[in-house]
Protein backbone atom coordinates (compact mmCIF):
# COMPACT_ATOMS: atom_id res chain seq x y z
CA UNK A 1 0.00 0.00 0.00
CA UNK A 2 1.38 3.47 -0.79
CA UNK A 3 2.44 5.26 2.71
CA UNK A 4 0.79 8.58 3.10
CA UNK A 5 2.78 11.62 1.98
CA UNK A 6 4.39 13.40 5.02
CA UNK A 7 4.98 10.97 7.21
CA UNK A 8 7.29 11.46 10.38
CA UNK A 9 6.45 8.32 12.07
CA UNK A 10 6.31 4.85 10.05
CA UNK A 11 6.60 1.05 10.46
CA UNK A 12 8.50 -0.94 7.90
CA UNK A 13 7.90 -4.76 7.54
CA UNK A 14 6.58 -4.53 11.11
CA UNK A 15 6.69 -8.02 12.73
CA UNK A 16 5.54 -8.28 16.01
CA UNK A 17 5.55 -10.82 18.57
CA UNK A 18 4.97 -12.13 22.02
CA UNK A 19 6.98 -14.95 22.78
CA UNK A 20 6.69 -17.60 19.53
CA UNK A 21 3.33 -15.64 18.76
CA UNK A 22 3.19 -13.41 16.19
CA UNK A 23 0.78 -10.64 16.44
CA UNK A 24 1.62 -8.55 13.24
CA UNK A 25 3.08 -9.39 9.99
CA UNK A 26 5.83 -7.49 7.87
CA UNK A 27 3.31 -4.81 8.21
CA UNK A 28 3.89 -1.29 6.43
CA UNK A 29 2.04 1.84 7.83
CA UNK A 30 2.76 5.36 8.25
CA UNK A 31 1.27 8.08 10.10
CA UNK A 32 0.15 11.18 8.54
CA UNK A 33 1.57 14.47 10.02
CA UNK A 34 -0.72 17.04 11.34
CA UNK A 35 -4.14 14.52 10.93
CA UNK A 36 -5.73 11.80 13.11
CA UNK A 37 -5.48 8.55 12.51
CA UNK A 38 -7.84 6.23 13.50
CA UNK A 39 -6.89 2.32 13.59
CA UNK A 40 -9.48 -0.18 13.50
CA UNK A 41 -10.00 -3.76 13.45
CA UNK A 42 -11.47 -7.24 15.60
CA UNK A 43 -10.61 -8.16 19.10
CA UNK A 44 -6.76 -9.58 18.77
CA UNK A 45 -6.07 -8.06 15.22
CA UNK A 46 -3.06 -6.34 16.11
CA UNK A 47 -3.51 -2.62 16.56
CA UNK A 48 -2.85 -1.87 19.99
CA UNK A 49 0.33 -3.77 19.71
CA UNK A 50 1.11 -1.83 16.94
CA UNK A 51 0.27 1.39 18.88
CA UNK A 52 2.60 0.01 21.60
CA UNK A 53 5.37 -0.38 18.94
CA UNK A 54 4.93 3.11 17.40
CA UNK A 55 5.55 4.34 20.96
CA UNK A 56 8.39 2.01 21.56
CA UNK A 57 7.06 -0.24 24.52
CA UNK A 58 7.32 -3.25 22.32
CA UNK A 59 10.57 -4.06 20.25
CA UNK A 60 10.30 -5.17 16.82
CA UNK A 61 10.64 -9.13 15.79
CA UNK A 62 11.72 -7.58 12.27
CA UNK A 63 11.41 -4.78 10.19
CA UNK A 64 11.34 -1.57 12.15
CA UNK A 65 9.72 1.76 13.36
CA UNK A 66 11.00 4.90 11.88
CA UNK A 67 10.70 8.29 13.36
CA UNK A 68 12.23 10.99 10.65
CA UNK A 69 13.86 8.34 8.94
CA UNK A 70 15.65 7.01 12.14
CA UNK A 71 15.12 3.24 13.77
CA UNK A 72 12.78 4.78 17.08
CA UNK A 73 14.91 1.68 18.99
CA UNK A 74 18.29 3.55 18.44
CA UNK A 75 17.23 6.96 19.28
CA UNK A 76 17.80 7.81 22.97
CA UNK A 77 15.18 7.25 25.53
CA UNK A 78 14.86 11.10 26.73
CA UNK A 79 15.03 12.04 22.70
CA UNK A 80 11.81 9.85 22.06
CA UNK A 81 9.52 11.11 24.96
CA UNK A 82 10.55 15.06 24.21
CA UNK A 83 8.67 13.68 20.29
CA UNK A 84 6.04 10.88 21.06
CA UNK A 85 3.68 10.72 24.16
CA UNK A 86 1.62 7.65 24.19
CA UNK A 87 -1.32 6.99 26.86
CA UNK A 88 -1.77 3.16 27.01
CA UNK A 89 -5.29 1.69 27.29
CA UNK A 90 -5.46 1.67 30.81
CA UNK A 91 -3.18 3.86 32.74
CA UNK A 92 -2.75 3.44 36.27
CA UNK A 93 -1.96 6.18 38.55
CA UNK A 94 0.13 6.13 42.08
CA UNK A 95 -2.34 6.02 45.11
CA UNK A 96 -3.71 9.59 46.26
CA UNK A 97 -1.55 11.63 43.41
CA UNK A 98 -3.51 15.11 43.00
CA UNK A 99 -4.88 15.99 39.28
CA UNK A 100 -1.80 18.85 39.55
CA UNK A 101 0.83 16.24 40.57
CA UNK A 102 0.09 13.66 37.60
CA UNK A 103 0.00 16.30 34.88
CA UNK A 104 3.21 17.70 36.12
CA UNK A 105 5.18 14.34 35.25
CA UNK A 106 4.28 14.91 31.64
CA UNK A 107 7.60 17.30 32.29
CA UNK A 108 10.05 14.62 33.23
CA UNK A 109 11.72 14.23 29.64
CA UNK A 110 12.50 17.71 29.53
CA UNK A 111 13.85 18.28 32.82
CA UNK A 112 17.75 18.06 33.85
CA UNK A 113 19.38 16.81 37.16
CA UNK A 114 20.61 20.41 37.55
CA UNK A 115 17.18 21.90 36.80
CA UNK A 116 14.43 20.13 38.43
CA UNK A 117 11.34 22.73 37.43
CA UNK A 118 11.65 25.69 35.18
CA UNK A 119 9.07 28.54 34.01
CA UNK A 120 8.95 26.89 31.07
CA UNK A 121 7.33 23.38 33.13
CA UNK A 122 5.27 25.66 34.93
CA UNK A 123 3.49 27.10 31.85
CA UNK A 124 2.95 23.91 30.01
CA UNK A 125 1.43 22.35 33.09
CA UNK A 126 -0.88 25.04 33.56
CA UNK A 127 -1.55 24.86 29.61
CA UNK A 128 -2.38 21.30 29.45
CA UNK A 129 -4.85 21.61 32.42
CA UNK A 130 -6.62 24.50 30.87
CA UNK A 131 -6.61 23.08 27.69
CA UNK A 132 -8.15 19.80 29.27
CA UNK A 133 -10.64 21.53 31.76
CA UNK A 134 -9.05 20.28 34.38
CA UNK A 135 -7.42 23.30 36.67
CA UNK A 136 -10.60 22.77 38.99
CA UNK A 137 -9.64 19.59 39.77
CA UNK A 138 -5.65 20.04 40.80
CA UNK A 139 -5.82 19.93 44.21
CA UNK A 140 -8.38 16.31 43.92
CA UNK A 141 -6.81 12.79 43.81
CA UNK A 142 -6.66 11.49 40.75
CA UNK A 143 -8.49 8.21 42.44
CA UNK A 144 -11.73 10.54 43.18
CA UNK A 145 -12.46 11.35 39.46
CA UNK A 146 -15.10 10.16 37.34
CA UNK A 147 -13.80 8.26 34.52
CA UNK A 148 -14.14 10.97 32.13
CA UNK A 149 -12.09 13.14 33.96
CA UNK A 150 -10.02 10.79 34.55
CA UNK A 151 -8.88 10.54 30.81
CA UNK A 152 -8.95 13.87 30.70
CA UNK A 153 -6.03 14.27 33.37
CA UNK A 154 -4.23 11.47 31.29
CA UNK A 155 -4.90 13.52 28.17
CA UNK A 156 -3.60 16.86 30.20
CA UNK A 157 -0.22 14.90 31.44
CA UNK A 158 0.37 13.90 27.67
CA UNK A 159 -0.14 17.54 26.34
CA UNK A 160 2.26 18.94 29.63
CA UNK A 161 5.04 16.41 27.76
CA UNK A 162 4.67 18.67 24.75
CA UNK A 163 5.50 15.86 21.69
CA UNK A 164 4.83 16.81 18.26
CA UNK A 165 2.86 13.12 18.05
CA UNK A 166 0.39 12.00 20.15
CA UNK A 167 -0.44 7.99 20.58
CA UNK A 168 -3.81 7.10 22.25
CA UNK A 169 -4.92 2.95 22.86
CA UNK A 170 -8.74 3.02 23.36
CA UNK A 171 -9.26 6.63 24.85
CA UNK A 172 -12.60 5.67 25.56
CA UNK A 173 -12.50 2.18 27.04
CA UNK A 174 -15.19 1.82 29.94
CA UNK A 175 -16.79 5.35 29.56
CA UNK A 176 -20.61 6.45 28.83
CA UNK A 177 -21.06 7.70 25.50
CA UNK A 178 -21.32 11.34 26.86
CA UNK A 179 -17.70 10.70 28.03
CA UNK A 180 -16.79 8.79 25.08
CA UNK A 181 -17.63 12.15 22.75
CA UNK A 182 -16.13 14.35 25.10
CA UNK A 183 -12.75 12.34 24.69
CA UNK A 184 -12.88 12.24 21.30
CA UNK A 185 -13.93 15.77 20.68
CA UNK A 186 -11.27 16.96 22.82
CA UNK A 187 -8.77 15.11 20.35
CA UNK A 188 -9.97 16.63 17.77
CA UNK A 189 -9.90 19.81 18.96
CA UNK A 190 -6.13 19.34 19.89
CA UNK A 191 -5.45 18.28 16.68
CA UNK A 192 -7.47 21.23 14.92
CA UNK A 193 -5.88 24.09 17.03
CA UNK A 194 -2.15 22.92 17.25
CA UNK A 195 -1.67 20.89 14.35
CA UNK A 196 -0.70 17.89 16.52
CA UNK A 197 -0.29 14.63 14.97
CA UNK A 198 -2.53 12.10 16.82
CA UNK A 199 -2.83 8.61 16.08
CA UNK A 200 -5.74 6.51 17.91
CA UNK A 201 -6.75 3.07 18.61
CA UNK A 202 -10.32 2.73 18.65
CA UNK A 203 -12.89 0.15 18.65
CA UNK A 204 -16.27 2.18 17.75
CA UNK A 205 -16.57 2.04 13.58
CA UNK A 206 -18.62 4.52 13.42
CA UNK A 207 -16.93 7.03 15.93
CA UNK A 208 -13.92 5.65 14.36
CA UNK A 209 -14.67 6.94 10.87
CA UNK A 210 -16.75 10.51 12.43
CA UNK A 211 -13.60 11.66 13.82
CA UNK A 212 -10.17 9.99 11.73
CA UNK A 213 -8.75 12.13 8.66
CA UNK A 214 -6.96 8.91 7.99
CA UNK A 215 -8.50 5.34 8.65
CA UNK A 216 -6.65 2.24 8.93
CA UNK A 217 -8.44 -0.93 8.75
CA UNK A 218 -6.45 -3.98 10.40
CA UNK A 219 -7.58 -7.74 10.38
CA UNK A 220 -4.65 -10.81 11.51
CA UNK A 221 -1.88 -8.83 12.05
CA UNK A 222 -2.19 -7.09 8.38
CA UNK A 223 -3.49 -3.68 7.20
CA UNK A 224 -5.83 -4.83 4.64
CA UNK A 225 -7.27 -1.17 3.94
CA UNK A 226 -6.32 3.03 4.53
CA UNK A 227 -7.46 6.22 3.59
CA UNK A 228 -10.45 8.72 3.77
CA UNK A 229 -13.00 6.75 5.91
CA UNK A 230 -15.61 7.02 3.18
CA UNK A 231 -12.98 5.04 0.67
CA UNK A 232 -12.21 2.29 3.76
CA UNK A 233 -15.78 2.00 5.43
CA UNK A 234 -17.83 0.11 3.37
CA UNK A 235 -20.21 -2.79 3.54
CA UNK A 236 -17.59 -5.18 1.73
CA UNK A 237 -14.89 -4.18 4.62
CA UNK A 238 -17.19 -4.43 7.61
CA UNK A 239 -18.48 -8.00 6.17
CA UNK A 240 -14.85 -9.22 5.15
CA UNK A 241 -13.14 -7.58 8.70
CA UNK A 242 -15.76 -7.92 11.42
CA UNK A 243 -18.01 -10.56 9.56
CA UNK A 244 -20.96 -8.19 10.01
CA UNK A 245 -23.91 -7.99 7.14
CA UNK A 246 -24.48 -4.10 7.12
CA UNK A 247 -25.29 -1.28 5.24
CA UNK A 248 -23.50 2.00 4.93
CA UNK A 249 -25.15 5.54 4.58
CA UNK A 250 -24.34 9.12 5.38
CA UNK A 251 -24.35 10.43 8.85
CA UNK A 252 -27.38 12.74 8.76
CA UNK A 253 -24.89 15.52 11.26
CA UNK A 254 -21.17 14.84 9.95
CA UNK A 255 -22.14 13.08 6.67
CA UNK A 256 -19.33 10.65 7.41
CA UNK A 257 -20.03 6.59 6.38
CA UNK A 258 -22.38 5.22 9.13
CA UNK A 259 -22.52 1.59 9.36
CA UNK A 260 -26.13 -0.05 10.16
CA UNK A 261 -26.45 -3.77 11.12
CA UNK A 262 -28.10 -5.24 7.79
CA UNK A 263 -29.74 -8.45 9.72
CA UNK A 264 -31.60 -6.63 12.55
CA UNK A 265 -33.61 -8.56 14.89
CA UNK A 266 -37.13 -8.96 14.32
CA UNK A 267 -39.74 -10.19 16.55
CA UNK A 268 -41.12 -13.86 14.75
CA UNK A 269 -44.22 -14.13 12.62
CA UNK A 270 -47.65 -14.88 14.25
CA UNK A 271 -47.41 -18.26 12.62
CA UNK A 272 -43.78 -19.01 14.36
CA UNK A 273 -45.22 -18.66 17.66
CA UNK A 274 -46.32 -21.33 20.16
CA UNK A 275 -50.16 -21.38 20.71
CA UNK A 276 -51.34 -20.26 23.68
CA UNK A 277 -52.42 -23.72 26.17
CA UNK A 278 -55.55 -24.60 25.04
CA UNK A 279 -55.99 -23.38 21.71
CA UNK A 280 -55.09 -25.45 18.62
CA UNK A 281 -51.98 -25.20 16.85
CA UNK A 282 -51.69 -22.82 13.59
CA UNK A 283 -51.79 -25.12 10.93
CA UNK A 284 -48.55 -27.00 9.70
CA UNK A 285 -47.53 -27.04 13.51
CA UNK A 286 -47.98 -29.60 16.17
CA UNK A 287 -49.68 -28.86 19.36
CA UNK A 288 -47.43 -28.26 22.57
CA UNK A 289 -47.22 -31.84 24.56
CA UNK A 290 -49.82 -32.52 27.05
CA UNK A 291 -48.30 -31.99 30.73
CA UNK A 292 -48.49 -35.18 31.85
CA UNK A 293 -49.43 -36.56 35.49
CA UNK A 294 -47.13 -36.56 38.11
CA UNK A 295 -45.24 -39.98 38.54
CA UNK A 296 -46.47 -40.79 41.95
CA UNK A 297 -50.25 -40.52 40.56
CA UNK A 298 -51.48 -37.73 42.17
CA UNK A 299 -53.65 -35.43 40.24
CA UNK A 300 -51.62 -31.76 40.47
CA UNK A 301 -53.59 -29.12 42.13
């Protein structure tokens, strides 16, 4: 497949691996600057193990992850965190940390044994919480939050690290769908206002094509399609990737594909039904089985 022009982050015959399990294959994807990308696929297909690999938490079995043209596992550590923040799928925070306290070690890559805190810290701390409607909450513990602003804070402590890309695995895992938009729409927004270079893993099709510039569609370790979302969601995809019969139509708000479940439930036809007791069967259908008498010979009450 032909890599997306402007690319600062991409994966080269990717293989990936856990133990003598491999998880992706020789895969080739890159990473659009300045959009969001959105990858999708089925439960074990790969893509948050690819995420992980982007943000080098996972080394490569072969092939290899490029960042500017150099291998991301040769670059030094403090080098990659000033350039790619990555908030895994389910982030766990020290006991009692305040809201304040967690955003503030977005800072640690940029900070020096001989300089512990600078204006400079200060500002993008306060930034990142304002940006994230979070300043109300600083003094709270992170523990006491709802889970929306919860992922908010996370979000916050990523923008505080100040990378040019942004990696996020499943933003939205275990909120509401009020909190699920809010997440998303605040990604957006970050990506609209600052240019930032986001790249998400997300299991929702349909939010998954409302909000990506650039989709990526992964099934078995492979990308099997990319691009626009209305060129990658359609009902072939969904059928071949998820094994769903659907259709696809417009959103009536964003006008972006919107994938309906073509085999919806229905309730069954008069004639499908068992008779009520006592009545005779519709025709074509046997009669339900007399109860019969209890085995001691009683007659039931």
């Amino acid at each position: 497949m032909t890599a997306p022009a402007g690319a600062r982050l991409t994966a080269r015959e990717l293989t990936l691996a856990y133990e003598d399990r491999t998880v992706v294959h020789a895969l080739d994807l890159a990473i659009p600057d300045g959009a969001v990308t959105v990858i999708v696929g089925p439960n074990a297909c790969g893509k948050s193990t690819t995420l992980r690999a982007l943000g080098r938490l996972l080394k490569p079995r072969g092939g290899a992850v490029l960042l500017d043209g150099d291998e991301l596992a040769k670059l030094p550590t403090r080098r990659v965190a000033q350039r790619i923040g990555l908030l895994p799928q389910t982030p766990v925070a020290p006991e009692a940390i305040t809201v304040a306290d967690l955003v503030a070690r977005g800072r640690q890559p940029h900070q020096r044994w001989w300089q512990q805190w600078s204006d400079a810290d200060e500002r993008a701390v306060t930034e990142a919480m304002e940006r994230t409607d979070v300043t109300a909450l600083a003094e709270r513990p992170v523990d006491e939050l709802s889970g929306g602003q919860r992922q908010r804070v996370w979000i916050a402590m990523a923008l505080a690290q100040e990378t040019e890309l942004l990696l996020l695995d499943e933003p939205t895992t275990y909120l509401d769908i009020s909190h699920q938009v809010e997440v998303l729409d605040l990604v957006r927004q970050l990506n609209h206002d600052r240019g930032r270079t986001v790249a998400v893993v997300l299991h929702d099709l349909n939010q998954a094509a409302r909000y990506a510039d650039h989709l990526v569609a992964m099934k078995e370790g492979r990308v099997v399609a990319e691009g626009a979302p209305r060129d990658v969601v359609t009902a072939e995809l969904v059928r071949d990737v998820f094994g769903l019969e659907c259709v696809v139509v417009p959103d009536p708000v964003t006008g972006s594909p919107l994938v309906v479940p073509g085999t919806p439930w229905r309730p069954p036809a008069p004639e499908d039904r068992p008779a009520p007791e006592g009545r005779p069967a519709p025709e074509g259908r046997a009669a339900p089985e007399d109860k019969k008498p209890p085995l001691d010979g009683r007659t039931s009450s």
